[in-house]
N, C-alpha and C. Protein backbone atom coordinates (compact mmCIF):
# COMPACT_ATOMS: atom_id res chain seq x y z
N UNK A 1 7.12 -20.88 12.17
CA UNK A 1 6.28 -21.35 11.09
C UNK A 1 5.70 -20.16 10.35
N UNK A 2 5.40 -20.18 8.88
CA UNK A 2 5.15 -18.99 8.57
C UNK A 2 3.97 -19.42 8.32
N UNK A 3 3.24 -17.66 7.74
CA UNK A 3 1.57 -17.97 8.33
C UNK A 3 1.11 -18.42 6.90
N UNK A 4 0.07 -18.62 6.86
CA UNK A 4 -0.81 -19.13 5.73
C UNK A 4 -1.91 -18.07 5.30
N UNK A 5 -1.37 -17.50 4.21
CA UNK A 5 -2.29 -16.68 3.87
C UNK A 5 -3.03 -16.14 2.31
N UNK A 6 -4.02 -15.71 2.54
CA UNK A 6 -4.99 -15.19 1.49
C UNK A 6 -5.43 -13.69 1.28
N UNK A 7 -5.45 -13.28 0.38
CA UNK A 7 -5.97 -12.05 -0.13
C UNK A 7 -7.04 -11.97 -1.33
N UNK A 8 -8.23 -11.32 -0.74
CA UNK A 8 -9.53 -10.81 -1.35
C UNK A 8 -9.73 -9.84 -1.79
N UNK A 9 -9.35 -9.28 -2.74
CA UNK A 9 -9.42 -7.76 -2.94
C UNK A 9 -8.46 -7.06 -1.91
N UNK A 10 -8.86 -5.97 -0.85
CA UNK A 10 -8.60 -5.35 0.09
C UNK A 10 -8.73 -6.08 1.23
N UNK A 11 -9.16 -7.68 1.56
CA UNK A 11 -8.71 -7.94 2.83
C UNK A 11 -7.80 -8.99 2.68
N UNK A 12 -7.21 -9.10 3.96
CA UNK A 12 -5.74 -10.41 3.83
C UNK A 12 -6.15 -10.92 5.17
N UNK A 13 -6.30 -12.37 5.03
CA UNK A 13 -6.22 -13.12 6.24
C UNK A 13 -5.14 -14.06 6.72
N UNK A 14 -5.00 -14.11 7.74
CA UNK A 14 -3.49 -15.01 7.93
C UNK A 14 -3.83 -15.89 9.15
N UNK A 15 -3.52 -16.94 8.85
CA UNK A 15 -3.66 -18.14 10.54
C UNK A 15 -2.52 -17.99 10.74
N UNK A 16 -2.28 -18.24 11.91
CA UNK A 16 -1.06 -18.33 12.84
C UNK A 16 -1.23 -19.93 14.07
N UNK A 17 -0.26 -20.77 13.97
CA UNK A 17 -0.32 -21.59 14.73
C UNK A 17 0.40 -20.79 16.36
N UNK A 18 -0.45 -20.70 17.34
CA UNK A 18 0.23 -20.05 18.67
C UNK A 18 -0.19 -21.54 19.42
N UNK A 19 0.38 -21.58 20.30
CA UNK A 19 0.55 -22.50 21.28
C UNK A 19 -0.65 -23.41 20.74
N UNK A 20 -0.26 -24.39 19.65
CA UNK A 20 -0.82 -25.27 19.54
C UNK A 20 -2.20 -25.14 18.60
N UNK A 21 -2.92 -24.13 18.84
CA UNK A 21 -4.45 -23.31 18.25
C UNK A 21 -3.97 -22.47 16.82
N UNK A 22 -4.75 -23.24 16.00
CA UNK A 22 -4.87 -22.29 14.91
C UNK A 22 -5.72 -20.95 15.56
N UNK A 23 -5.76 -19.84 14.94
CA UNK A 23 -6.01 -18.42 15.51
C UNK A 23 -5.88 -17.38 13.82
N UNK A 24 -6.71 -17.33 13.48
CA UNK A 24 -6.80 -15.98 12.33
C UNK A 24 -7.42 -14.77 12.88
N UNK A 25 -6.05 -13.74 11.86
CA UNK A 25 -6.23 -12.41 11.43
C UNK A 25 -6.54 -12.07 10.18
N UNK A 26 -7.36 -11.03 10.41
CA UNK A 26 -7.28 -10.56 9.05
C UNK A 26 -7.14 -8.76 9.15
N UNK A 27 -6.94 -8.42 7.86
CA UNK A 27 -6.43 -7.03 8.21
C UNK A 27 -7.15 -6.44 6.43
N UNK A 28 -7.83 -5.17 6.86
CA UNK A 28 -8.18 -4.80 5.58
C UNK A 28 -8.52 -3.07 5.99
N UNK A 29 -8.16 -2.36 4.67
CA UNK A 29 -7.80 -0.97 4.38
C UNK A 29 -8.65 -0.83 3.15
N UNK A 30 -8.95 0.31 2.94
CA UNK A 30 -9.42 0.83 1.86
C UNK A 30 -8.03 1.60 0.72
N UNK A 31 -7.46 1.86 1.35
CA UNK A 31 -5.61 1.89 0.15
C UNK A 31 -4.75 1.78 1.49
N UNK A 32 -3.68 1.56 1.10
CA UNK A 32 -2.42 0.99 1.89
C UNK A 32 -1.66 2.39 1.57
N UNK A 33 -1.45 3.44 1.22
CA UNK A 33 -1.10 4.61 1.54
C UNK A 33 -1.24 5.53 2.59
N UNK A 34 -0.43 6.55 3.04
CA UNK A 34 -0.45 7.24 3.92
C UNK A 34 -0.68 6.86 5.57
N UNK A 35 -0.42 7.35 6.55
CA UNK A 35 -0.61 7.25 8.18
C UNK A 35 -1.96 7.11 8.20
N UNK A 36 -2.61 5.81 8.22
CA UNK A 36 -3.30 5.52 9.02
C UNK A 36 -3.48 4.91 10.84
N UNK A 37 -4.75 5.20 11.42
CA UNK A 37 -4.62 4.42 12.70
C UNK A 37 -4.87 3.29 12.61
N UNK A 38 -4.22 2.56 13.14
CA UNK A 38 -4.49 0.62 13.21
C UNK A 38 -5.59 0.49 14.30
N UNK A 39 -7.01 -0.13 14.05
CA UNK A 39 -8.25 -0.56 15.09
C UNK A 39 -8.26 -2.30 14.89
N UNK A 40 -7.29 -2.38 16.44
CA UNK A 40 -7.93 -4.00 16.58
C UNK A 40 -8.94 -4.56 17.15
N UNK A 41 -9.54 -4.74 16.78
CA UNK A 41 -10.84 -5.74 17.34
C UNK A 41 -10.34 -7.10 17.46
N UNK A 42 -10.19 -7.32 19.04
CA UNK A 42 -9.74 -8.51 19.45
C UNK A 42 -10.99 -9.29 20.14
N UNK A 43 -11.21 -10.14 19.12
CA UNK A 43 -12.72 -11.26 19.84
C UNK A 43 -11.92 -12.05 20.25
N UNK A 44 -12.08 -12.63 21.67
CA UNK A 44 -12.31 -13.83 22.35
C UNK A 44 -13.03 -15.08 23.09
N UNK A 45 -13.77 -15.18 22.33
CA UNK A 45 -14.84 -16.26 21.93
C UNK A 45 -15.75 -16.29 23.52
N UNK A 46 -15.80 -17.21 23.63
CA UNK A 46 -16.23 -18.23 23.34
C UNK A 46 -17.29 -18.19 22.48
N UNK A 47 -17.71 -19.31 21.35
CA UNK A 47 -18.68 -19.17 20.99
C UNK A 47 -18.38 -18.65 19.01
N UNK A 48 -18.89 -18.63 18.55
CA UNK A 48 -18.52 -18.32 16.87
C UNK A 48 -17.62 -17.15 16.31
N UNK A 49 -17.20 -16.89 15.46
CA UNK A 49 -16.05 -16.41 15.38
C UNK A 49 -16.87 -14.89 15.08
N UNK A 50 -16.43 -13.59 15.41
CA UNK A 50 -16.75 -12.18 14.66
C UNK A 50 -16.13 -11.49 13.44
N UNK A 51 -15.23 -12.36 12.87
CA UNK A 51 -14.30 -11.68 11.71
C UNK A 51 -14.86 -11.07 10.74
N UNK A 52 -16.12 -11.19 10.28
CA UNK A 52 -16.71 -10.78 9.47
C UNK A 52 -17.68 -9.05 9.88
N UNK A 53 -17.90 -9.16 11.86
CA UNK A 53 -18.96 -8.18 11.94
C UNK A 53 -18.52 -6.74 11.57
N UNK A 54 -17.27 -6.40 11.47
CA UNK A 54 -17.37 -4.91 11.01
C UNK A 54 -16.87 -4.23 9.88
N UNK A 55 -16.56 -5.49 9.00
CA UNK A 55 -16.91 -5.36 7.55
C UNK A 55 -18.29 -5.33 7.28
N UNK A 56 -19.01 -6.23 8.07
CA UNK A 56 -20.48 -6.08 7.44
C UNK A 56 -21.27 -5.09 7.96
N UNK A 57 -21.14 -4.48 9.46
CA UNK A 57 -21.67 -3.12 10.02
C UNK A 57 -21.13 -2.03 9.78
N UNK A 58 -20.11 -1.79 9.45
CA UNK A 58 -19.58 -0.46 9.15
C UNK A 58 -18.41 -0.34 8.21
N UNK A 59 -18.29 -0.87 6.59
CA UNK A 59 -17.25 -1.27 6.21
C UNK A 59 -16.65 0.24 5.84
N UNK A 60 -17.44 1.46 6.04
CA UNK A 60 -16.50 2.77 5.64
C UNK A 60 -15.77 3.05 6.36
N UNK A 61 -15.21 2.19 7.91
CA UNK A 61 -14.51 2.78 8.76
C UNK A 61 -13.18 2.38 8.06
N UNK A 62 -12.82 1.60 7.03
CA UNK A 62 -11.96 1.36 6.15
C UNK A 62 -10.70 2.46 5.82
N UNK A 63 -11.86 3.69 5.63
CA UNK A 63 -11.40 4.62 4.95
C UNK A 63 -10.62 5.42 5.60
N UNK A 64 -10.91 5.58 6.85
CA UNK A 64 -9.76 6.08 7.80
C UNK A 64 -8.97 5.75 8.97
N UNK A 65 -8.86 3.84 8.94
CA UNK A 65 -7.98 3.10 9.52
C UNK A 65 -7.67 1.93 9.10
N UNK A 66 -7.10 0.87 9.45
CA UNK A 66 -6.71 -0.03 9.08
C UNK A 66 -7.05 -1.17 9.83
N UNK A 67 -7.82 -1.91 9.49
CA UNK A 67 -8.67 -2.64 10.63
C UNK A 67 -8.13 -4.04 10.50
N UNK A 68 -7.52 -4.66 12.23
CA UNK A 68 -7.41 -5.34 12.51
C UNK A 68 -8.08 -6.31 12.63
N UNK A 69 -8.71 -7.27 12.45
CA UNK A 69 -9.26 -8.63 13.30
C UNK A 69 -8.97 -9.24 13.60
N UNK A 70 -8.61 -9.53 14.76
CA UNK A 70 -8.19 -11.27 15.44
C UNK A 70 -9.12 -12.07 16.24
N UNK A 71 -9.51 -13.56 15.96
CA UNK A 71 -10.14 -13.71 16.19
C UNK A 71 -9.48 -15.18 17.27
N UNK A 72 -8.90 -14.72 17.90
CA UNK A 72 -8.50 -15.49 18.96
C UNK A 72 -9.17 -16.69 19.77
N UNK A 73 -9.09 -17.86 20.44
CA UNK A 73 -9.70 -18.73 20.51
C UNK A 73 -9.20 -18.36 22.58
């Protein structure tokens, strides 16, 4: 199934149906050029989702990786 997705400026989110559970990523960079390191932050709940916390605490880490979120159920 392919994923379902959106783009905001610089972030892209994508659901993924896995065993049954919807489950979103999102992935956002400050430019899509050059070797960056990929940082996933993998939340696993229980409890409300974090996709938003390190865009909103530290969104300059942007600038020198490519930040994963999954927010796994």
């Amino acid at each position: 199934m392919a994923p379902m997705e959106e783009t905001i400026s610089r972030l892209q989110v994508q659901s993924y149906l896995i065993n049954g559970v919807r489950q979103y990523i999102s992935i956002s960079a400050s430019d899509t050029s050059g070797n960056k390191p990929v940082l996933l932050f993998l939340h696993g709940g229980p409890g409300s989702a974090n996709m938003s916390l390190i865009h909103t605490c530290c969104p300059e880490i942007e600038k020198y990786a490519v930040v994963v979120n999954w927010d796994q159920r």
